[in-house]
Protein backbone atom coordinates (compact mmCIF):
# COMPACT_ATOMS: atom_id res chain seq x y z
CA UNK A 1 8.24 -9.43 -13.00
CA UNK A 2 7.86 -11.05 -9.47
CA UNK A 3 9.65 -13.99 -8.13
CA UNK A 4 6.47 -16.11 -8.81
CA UNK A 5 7.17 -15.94 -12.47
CA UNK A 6 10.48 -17.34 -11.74
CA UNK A 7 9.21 -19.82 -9.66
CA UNK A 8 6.99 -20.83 -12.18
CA UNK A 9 9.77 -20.79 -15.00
CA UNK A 10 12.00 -23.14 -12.73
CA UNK A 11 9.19 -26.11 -12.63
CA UNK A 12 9.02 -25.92 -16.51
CA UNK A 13 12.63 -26.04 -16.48
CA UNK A 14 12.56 -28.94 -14.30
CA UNK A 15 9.43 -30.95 -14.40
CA UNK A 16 8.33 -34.13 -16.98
CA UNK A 17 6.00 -32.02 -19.49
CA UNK A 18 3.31 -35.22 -18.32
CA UNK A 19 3.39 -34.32 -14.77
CA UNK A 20 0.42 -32.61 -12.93
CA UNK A 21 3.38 -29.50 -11.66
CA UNK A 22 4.28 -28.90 -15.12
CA UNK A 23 0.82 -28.65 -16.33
CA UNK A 24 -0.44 -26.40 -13.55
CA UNK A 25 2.52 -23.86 -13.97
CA UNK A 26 1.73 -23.69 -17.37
CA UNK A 27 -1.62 -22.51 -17.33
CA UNK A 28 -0.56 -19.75 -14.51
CA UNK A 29 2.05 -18.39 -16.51
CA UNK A 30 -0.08 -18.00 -19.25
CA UNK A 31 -2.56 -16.47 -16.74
CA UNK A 32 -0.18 -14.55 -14.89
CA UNK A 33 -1.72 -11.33 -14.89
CA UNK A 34 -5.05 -12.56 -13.74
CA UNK A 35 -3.83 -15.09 -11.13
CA UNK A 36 -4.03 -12.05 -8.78
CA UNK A 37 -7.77 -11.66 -8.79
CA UNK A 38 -8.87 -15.71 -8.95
CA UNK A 39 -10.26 -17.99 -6.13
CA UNK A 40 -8.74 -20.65 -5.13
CA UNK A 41 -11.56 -22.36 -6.78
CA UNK A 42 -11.25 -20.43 -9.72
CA UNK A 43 -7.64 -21.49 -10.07
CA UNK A 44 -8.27 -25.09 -9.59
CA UNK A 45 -10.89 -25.03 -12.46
CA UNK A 46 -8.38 -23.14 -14.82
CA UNK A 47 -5.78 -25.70 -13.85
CA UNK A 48 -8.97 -28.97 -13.87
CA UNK A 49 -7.64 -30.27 -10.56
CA UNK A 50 -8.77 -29.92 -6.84
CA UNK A 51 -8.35 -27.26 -4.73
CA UNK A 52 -6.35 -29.81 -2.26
CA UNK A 53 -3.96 -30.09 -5.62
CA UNK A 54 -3.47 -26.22 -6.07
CA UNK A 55 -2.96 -25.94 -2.49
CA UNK A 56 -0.13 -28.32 -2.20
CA UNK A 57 1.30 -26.60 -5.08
CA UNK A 58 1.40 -23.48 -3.86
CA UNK A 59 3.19 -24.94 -0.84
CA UNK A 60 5.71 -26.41 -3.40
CA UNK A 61 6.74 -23.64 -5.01
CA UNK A 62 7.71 -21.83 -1.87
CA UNK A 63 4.53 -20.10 -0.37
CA UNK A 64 2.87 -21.05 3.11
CA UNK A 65 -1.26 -20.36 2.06
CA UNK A 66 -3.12 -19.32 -0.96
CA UNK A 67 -2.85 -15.72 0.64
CA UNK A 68 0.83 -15.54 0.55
CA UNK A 69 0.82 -17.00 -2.59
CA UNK A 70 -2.13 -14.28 -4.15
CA UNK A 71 -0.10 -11.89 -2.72
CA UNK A 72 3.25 -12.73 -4.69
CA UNK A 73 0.74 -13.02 -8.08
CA UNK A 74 0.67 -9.23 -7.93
CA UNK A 75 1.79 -9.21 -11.45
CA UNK A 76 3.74 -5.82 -12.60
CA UNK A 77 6.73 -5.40 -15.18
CA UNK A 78 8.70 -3.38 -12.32
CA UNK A 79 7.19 -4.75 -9.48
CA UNK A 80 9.72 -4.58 -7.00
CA UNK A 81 10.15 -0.68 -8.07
CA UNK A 82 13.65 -1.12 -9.72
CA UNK A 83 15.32 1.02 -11.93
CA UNK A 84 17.92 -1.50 -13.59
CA UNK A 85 15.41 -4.45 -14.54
CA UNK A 86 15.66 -5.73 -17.80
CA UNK A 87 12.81 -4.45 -19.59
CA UNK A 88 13.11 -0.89 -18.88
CA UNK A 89 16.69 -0.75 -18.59
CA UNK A 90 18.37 -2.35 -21.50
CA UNK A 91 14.94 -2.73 -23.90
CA UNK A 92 14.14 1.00 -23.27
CA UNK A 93 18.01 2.25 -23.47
CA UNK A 94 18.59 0.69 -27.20
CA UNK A 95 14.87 1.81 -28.06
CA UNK A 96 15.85 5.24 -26.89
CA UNK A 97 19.59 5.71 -28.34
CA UNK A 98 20.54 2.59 -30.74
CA UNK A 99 22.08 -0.81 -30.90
CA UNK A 100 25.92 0.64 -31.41
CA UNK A 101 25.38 2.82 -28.47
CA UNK A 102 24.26 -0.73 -26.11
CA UNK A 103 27.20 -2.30 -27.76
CA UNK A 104 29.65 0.89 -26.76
CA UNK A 105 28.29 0.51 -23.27
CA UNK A 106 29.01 -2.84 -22.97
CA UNK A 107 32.39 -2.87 -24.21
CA UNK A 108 33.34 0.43 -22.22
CA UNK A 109 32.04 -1.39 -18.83
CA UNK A 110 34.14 -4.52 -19.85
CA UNK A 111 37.41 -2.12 -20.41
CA UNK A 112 37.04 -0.06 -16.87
CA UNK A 113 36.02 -3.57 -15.13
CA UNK A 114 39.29 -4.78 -15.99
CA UNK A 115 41.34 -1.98 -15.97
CA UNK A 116 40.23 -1.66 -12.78
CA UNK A 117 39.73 -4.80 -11.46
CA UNK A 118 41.50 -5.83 -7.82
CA UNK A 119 43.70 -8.65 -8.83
CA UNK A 120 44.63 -9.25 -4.80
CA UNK A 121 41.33 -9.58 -4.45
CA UNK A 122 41.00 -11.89 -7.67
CA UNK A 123 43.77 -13.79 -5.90
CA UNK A 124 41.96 -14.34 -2.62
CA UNK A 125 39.11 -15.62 -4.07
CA UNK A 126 41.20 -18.29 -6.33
CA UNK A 127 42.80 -19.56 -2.96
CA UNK A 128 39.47 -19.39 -0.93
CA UNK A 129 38.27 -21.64 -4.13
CA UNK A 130 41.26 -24.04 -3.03
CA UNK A 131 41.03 -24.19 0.40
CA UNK A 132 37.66 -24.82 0.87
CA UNK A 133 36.10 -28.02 -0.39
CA UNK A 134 32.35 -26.99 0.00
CA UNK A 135 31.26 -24.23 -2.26
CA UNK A 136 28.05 -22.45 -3.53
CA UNK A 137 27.27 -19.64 -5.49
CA UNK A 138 23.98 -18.31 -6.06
CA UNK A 139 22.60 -14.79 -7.21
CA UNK A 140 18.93 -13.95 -8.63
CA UNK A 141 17.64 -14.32 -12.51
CA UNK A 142 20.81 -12.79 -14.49
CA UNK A 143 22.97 -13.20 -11.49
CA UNK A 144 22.09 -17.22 -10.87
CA UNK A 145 22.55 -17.53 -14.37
CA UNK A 146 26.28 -16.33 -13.75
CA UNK A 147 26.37 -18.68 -10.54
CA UNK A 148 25.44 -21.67 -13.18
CA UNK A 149 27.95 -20.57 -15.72
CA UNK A 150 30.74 -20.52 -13.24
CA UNK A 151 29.67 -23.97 -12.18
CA UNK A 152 30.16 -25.26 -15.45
CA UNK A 153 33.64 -23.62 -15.88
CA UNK A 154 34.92 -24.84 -12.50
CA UNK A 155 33.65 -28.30 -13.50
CA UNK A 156 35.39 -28.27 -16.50
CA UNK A 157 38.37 -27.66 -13.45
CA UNK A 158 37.11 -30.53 -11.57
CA UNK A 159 36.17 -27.89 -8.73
CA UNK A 160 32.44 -29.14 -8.23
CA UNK A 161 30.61 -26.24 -6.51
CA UNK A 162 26.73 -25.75 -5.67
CA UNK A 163 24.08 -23.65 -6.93
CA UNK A 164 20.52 -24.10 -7.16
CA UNK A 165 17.82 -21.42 -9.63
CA UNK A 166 15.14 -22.02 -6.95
CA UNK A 167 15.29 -19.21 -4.27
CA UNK A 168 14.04 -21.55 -1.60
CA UNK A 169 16.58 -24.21 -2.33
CA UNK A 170 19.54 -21.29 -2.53
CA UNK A 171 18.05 -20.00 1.34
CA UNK A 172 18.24 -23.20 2.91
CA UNK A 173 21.74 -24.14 1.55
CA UNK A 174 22.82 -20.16 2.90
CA UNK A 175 21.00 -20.70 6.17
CA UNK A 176 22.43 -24.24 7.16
CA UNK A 177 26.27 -23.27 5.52
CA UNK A 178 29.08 -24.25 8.21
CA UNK A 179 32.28 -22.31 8.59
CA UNK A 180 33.61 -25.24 6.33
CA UNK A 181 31.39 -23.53 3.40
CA UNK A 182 32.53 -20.83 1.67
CA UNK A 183 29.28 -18.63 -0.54
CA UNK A 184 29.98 -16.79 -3.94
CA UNK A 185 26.84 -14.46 -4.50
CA UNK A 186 26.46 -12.67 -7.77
CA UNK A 187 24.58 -9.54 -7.60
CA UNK A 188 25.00 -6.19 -8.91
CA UNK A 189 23.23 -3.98 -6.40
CA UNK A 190 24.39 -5.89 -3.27
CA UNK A 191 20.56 -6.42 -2.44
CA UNK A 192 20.83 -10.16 -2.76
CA UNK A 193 21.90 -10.38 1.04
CA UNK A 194 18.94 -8.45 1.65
CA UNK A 195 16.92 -9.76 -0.75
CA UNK A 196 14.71 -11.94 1.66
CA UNK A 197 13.79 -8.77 4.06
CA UNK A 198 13.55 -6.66 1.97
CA UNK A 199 10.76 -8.09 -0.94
CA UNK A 200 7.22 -8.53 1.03
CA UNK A 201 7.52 -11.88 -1.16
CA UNK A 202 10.41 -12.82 1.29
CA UNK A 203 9.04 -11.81 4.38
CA UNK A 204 11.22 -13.47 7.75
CA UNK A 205 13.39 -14.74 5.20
CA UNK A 206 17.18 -13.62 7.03
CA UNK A 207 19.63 -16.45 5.20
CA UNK A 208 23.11 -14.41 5.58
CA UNK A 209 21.71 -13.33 9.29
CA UNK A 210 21.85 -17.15 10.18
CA UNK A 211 24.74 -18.69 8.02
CA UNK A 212 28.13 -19.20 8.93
CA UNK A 213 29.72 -19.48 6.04
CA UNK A 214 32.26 -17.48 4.10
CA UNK A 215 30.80 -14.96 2.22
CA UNK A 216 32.16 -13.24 -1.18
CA UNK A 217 30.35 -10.77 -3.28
CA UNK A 218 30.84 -10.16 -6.62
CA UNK A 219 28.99 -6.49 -7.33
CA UNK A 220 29.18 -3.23 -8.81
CA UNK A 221 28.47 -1.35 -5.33
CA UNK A 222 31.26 -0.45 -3.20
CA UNK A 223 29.11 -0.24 -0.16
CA UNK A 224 29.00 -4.10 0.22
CA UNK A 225 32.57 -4.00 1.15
CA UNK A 226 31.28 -2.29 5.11
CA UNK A 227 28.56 -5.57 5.17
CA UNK A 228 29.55 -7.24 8.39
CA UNK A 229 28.36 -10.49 7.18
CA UNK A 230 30.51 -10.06 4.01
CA UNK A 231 34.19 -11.47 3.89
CA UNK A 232 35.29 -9.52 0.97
CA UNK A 233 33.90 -7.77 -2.47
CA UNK A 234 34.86 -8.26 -5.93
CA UNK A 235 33.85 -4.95 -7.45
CA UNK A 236 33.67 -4.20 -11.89
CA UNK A 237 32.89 -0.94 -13.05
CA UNK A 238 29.54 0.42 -14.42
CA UNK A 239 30.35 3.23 -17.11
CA UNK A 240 26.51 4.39 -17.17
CA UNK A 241 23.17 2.88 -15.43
CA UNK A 242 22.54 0.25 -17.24
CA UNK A 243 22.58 -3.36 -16.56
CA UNK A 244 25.72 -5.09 -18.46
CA UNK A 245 26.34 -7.23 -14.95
CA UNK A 246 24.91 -10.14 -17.04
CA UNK A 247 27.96 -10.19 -19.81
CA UNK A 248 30.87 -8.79 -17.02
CA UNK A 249 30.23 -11.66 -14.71
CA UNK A 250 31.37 -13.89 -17.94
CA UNK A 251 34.43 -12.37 -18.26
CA UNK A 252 34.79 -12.42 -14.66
CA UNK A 253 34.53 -15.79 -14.42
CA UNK A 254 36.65 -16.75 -17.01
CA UNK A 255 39.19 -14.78 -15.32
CA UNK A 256 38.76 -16.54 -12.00
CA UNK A 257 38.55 -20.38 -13.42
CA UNK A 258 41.98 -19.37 -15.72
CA UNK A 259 43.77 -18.12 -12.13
CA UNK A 260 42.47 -21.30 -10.49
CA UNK A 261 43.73 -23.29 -13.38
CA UNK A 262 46.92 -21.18 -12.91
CA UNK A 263 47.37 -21.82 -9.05
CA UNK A 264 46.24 -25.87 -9.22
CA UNK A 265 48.38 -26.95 -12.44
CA UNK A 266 50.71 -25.17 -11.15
């Protein structure tokens, strides 16, 4: 799955079902695997509006021309080539072994993450949280869905921090961050910061090359740690390949809102 789909998924998300945005995602996600082969004129019958219409669409969602946009359509389960994605990581893993043995995992990644877990480093966040008053956090899919639960913890906290789902939205807050900023990113593999290079759907895209901001990474990869553009790591433990980021970054999270509750109610 491409970040097209996701793209897509965000303006059902956040569009009036009426409007002509809504109604034009629809029909490509339910066309998705074809959307790589149509016109531009073909696409604006499916959809019944004008090619002028698609076009500024495609310009909405993130894409320069109907080229780059064609391109992105490429539509694959694994497109990007990755080993941990969803479908054939966690769906293949319980089809292969069993639900007990997912559930094992889980629970076993959960133990070593916190058994092992940097509290120093839990600590610096918690006063970075303090200090600064502008903060975002951001990751991809799973990740950004971590980003949004922490939001809604902090809030609860009445620490208001940013995050946006839509990729172009999280770049241009990344990109235009001041040293007055400080950036949580979520993402297992440490690609996020790379992200933008290194997908052909992100060509020229270099956010963390350009930002001043504070960066923090919360990942599973200990190589992040020697990123010049990274301030410091939070790293959890993976007991086996597959993906469990999605339910550690919970208990992360709770574990960084309760030490900010510790530190402000001090």
């Amino acid at each position: 799955m491409g970040m097209l789909f996701n793209r897509l998924l965000i303006i059902l998300n956040e569009e009036d079902r009426n409007s002509t945005n809504y109604h034009i995602a629809l029909l490509m996600l339910e066309h998705i695997e074809d959307l790589q082969t149509m016109s531009i004129g073909q696409l604006a019958a499916l959809c019944d509006v004008s090619k002028s219409t698609v076009s500024k669409f495609i310009r909405y969602i993130g894409y320069e021309d109907f080229s780059d946009f064609r391109y992105a359509a490429v539509f694959r389960d694994n497109k990007y080539r990755n080993d941990f994605n969803y479908a054939t990581n966690v769906m293949e893993y319980i089809a292969q072994n069993s639900l007990d043995s997912y559930l094992l995992t889980v629970l076993q990644d959960i133990t070593a993450t916190y058994q092992s877990l940097d509290w120093a480093s839990i600590d610096r966040l918690v006063d970075d949280l303090v200090q600064y008053r502008h903060v975002g956090a951001f990751g991809l899919m799973f990740s950004e869905t971590a980003a949004l639960d922490f939001q809604t913890k902090m809030c609860y906290l009445k620490k208001f921090i940013v995050t946006n789902i839509n990729d172009v939205k999280q770049e241009q807050f990344i990109e235009q961050a001041g040293e007055d900023t400080l950036i949580i990113v979520f993402s297992d593999s440490g690609e996020f910061l790379d992200k933008y290079i290194r997908i052909p759907d992100f060509l020229n895209k270099t956010a963390f090359s350009k930002t001043r901001a504070k960066v923090v990474v919360i990942t599973s990869n200990p190589k992040v740690q020697d990123d010049p553009r990274v301030a410091y790591t939070i790293l959890y433990q993976k007991t086996r390949s597959m993906t469990t980021h999605r339910i550690v970054y919970g208990i992360l999270t709770d574990i960084i809102a309760y030490k900010y509750r510790e530190r402000t109610h001090a």
